[in-house]
N, C-alpha and C. Protein backbone atom coordinates (compact mmCIF):
# COMPACT_ATOMS: atom_id res chain seq x y z
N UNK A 1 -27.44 -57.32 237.46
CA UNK A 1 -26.25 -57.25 238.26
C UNK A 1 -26.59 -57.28 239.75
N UNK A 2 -27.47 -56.44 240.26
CA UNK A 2 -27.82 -56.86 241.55
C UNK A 2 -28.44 -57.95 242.02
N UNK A 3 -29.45 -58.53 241.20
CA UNK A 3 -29.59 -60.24 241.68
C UNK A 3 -28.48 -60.55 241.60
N UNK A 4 -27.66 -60.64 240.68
CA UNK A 4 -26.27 -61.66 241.13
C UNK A 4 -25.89 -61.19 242.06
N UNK A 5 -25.32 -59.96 242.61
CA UNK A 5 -25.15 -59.46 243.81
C UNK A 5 -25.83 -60.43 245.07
N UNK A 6 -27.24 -60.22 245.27
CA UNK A 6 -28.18 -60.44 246.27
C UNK A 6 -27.85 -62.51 246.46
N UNK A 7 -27.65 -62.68 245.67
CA UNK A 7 -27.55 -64.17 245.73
C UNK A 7 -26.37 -64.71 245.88
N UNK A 8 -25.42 -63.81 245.66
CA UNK A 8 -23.84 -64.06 246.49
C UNK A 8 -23.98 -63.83 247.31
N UNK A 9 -24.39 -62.50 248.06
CA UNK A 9 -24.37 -62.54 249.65
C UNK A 9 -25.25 -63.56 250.31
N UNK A 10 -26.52 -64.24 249.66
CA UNK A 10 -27.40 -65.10 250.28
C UNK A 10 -26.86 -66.36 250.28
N UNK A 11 -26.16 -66.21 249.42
CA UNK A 11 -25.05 -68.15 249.49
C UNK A 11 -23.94 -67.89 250.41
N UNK A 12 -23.44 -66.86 250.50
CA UNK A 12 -22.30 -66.56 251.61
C UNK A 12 -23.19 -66.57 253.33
N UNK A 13 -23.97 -66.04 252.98
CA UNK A 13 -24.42 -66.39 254.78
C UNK A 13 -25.32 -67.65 254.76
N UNK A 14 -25.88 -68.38 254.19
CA UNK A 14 -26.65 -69.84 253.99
C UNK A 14 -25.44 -70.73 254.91
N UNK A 15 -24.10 -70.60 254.06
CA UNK A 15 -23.32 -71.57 254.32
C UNK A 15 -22.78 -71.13 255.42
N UNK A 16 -23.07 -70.39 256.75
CA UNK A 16 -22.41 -69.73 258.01
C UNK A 16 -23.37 -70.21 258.68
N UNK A 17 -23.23 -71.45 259.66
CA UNK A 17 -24.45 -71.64 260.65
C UNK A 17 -24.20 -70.40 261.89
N UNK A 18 -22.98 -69.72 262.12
CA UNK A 18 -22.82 -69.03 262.81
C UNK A 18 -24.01 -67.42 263.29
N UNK A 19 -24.08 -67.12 261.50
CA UNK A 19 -25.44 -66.45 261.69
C UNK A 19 -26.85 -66.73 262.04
N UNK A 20 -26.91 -67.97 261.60
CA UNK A 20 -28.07 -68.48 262.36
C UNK A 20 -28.48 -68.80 263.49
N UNK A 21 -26.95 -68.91 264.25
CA UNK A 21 -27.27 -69.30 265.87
C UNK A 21 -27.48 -67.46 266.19
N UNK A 22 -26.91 -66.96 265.52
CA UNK A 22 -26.74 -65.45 266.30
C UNK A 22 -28.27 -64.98 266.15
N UNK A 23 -29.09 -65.09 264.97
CA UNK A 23 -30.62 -64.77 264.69
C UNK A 23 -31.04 -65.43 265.44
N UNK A 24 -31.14 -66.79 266.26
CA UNK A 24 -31.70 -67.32 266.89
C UNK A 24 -31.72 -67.10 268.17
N UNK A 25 -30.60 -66.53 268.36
CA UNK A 25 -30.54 -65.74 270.02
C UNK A 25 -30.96 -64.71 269.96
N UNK A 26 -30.84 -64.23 268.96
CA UNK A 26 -31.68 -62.87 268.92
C UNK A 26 -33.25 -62.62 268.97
N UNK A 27 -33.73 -63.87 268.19
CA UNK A 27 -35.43 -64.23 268.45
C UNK A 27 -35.52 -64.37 269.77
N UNK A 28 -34.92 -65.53 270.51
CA UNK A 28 -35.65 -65.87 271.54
C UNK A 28 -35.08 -64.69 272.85
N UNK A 29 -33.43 -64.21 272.23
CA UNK A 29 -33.93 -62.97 273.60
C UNK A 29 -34.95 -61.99 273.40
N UNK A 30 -35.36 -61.48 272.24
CA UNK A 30 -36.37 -60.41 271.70
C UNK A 30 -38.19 -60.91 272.74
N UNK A 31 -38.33 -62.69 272.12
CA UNK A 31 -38.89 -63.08 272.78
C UNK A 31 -39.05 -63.13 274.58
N UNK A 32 -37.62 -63.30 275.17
CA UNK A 32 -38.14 -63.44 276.68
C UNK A 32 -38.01 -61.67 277.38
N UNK A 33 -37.91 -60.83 276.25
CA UNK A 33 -38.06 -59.73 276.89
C UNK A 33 -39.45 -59.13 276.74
N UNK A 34 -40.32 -60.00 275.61
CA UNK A 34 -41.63 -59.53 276.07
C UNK A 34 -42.50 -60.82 276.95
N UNK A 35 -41.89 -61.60 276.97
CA UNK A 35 -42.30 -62.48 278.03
C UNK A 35 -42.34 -61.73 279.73
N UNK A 36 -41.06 -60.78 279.96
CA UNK A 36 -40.90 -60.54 280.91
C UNK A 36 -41.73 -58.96 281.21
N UNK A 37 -42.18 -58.32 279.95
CA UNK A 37 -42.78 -57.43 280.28
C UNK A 37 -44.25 -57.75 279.89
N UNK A 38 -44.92 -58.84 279.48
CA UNK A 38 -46.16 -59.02 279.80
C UNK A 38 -46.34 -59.32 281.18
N UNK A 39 -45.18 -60.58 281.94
CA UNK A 39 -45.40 -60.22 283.02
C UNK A 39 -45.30 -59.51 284.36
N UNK A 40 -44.55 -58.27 283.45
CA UNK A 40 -44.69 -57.59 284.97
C UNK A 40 -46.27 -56.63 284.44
N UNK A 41 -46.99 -56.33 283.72
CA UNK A 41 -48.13 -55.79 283.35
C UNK A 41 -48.76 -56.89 283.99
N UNK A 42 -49.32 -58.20 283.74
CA UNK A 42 -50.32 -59.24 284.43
C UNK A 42 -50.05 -59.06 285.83
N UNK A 43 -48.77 -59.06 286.56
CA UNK A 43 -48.37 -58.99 287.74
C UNK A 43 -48.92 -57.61 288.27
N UNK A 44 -49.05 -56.66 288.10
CA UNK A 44 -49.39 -55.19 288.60
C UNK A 44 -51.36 -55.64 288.26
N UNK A 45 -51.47 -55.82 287.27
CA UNK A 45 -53.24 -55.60 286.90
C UNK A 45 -53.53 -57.31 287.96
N UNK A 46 -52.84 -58.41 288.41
CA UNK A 46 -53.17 -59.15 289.49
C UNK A 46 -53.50 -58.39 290.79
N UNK A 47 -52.49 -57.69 290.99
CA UNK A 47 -52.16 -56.65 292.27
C UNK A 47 -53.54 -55.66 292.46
N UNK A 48 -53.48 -54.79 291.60
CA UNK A 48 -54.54 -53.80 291.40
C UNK A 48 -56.33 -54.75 291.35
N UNK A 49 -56.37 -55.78 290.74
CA UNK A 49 -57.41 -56.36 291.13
C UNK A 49 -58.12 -56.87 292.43
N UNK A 50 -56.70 -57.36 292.76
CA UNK A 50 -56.74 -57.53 294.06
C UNK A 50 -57.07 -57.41 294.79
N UNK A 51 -56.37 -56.29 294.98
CA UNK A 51 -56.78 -55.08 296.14
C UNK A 51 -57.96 -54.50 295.55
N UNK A 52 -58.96 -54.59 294.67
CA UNK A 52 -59.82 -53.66 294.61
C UNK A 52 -61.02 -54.56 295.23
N UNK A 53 -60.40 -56.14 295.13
CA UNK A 53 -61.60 -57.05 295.33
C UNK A 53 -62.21 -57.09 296.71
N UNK A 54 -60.58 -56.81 297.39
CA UNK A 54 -60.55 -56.72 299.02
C UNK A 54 -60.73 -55.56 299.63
N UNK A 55 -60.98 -55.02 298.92
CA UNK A 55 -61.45 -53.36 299.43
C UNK A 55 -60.59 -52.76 299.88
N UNK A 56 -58.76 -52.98 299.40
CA UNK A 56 -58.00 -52.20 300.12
C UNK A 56 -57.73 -50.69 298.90
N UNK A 57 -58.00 -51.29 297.92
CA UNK A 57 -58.14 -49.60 297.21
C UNK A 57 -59.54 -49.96 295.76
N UNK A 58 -59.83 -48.56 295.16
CA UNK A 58 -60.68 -48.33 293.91
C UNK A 58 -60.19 -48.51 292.69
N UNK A 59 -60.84 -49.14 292.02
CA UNK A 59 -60.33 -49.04 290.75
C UNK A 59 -61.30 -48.57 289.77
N UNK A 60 -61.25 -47.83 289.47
CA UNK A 60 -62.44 -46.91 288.79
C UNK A 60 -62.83 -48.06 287.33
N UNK A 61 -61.74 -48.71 286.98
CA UNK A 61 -62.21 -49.52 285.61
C UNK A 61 -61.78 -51.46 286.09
N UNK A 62 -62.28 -52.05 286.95
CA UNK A 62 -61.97 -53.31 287.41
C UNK A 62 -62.47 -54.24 286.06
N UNK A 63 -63.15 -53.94 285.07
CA UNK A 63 -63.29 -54.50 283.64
C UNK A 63 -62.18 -54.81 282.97
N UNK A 64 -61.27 -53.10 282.68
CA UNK A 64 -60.18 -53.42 282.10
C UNK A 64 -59.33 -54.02 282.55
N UNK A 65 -59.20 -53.63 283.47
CA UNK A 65 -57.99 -54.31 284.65
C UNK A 65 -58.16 -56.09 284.40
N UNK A 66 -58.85 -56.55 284.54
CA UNK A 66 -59.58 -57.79 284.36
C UNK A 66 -59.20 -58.11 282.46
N UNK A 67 -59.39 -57.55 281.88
CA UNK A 67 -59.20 -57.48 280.57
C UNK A 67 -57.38 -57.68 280.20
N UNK A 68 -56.67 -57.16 280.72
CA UNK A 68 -55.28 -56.40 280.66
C UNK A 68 -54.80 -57.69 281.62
N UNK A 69 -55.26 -58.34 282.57
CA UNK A 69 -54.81 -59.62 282.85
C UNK A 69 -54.79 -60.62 281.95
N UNK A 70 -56.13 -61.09 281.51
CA UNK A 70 -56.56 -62.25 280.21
C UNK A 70 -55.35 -61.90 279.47
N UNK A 71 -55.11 -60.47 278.51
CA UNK A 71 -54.42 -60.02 277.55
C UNK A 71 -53.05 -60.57 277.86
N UNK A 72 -51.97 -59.79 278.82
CA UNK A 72 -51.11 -60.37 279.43
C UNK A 72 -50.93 -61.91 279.08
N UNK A 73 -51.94 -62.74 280.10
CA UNK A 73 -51.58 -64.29 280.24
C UNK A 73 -51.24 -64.61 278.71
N UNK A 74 -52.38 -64.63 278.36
CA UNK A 74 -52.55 -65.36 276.67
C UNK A 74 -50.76 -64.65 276.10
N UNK A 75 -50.38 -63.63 276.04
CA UNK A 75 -48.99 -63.20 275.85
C UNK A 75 -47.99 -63.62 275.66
N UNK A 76 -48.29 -63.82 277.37
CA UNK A 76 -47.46 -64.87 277.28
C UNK A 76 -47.10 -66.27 277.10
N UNK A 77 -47.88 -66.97 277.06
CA UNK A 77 -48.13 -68.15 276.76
C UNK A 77 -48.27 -68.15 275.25
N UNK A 78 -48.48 -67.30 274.25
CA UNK A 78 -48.10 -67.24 272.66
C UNK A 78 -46.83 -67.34 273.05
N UNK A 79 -45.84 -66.01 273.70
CA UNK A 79 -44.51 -66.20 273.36
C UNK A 79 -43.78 -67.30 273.93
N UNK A 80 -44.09 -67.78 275.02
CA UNK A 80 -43.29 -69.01 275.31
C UNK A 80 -43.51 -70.23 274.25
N UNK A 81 -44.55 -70.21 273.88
CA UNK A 81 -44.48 -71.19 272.90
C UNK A 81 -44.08 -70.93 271.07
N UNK A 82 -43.85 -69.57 271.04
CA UNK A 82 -42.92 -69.17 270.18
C UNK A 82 -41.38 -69.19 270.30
N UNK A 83 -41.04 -69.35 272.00
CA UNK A 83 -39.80 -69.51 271.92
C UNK A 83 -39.60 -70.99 272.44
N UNK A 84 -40.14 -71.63 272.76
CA UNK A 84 -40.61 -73.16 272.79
C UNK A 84 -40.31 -74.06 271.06
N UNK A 85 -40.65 -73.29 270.26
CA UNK A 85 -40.87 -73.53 268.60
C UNK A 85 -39.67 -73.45 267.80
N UNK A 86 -39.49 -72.11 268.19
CA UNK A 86 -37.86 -71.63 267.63
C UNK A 86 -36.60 -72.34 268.06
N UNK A 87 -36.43 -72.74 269.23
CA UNK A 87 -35.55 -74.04 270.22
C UNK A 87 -35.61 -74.78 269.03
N UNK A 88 -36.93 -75.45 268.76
CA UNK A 88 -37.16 -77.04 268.44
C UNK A 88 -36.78 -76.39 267.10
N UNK A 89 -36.71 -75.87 266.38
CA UNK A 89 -36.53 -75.93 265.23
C UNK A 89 -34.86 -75.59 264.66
N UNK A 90 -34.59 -74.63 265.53
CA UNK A 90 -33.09 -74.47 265.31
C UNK A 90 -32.44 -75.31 265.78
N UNK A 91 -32.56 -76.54 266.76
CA UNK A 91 -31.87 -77.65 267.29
C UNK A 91 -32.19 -78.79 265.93
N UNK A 92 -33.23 -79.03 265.10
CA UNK A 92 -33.73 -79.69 264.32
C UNK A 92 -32.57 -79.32 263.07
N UNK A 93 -32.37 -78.31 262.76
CA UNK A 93 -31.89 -77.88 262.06
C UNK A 93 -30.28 -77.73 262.25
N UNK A 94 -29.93 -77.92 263.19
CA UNK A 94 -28.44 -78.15 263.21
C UNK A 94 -28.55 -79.66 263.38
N UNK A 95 -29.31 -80.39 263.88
CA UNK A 95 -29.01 -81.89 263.66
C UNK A 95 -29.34 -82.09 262.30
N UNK A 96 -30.26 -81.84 261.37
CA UNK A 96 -30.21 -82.49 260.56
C UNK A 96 -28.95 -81.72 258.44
N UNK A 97 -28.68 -80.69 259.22
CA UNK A 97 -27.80 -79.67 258.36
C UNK A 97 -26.30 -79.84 258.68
């Protein structure tokens, strides 16, 4: 009884592209909100390097700091191209559905 259950509700939202645009805004805002907080982390560990290079302050760990930049970039550049992916595929998918 509950598979039949589970597979009525899964044929009732299949046939709603409406939910799918709504999941899809929901990925890619989920996405540009860690887009936007990797970069304000790369942006501060740029800053803090910075200045440690120029001798305007110490940074007791200029490794990590250095580390926590790399980390950051790569971040973001996964998620943009996760939300780069998700575009192409949900546009793919209403043209060809």
């Amino acid at each position: 009884m509950h598979e039949n259950q589970a597979h009525q509700i899964i044929d009732a939202l299949s046939k709603d592209k409406y939910i799918y645009i709504a999941l899809m805004i929901l990925v890619i805002h989920l996405l540009m909100k860690q887009v936007n907080k990797h970069h304000d982390k790369l942006v501060t560990s740029r800053r803090i390097y910075d200045d440690h290079k120029s001798g305007k302050a110490l940074d007791e760990t200029p490794a990590e700091t250095l580390t926590m930049m790399k980390k950051s970039f790569i971040s973001i550049v996964v998620n943009l191209f996760s939300i780069i992916s998700v575009t192409v595929l949900a546009a793919c998918f209403f043209i060809y559905f």
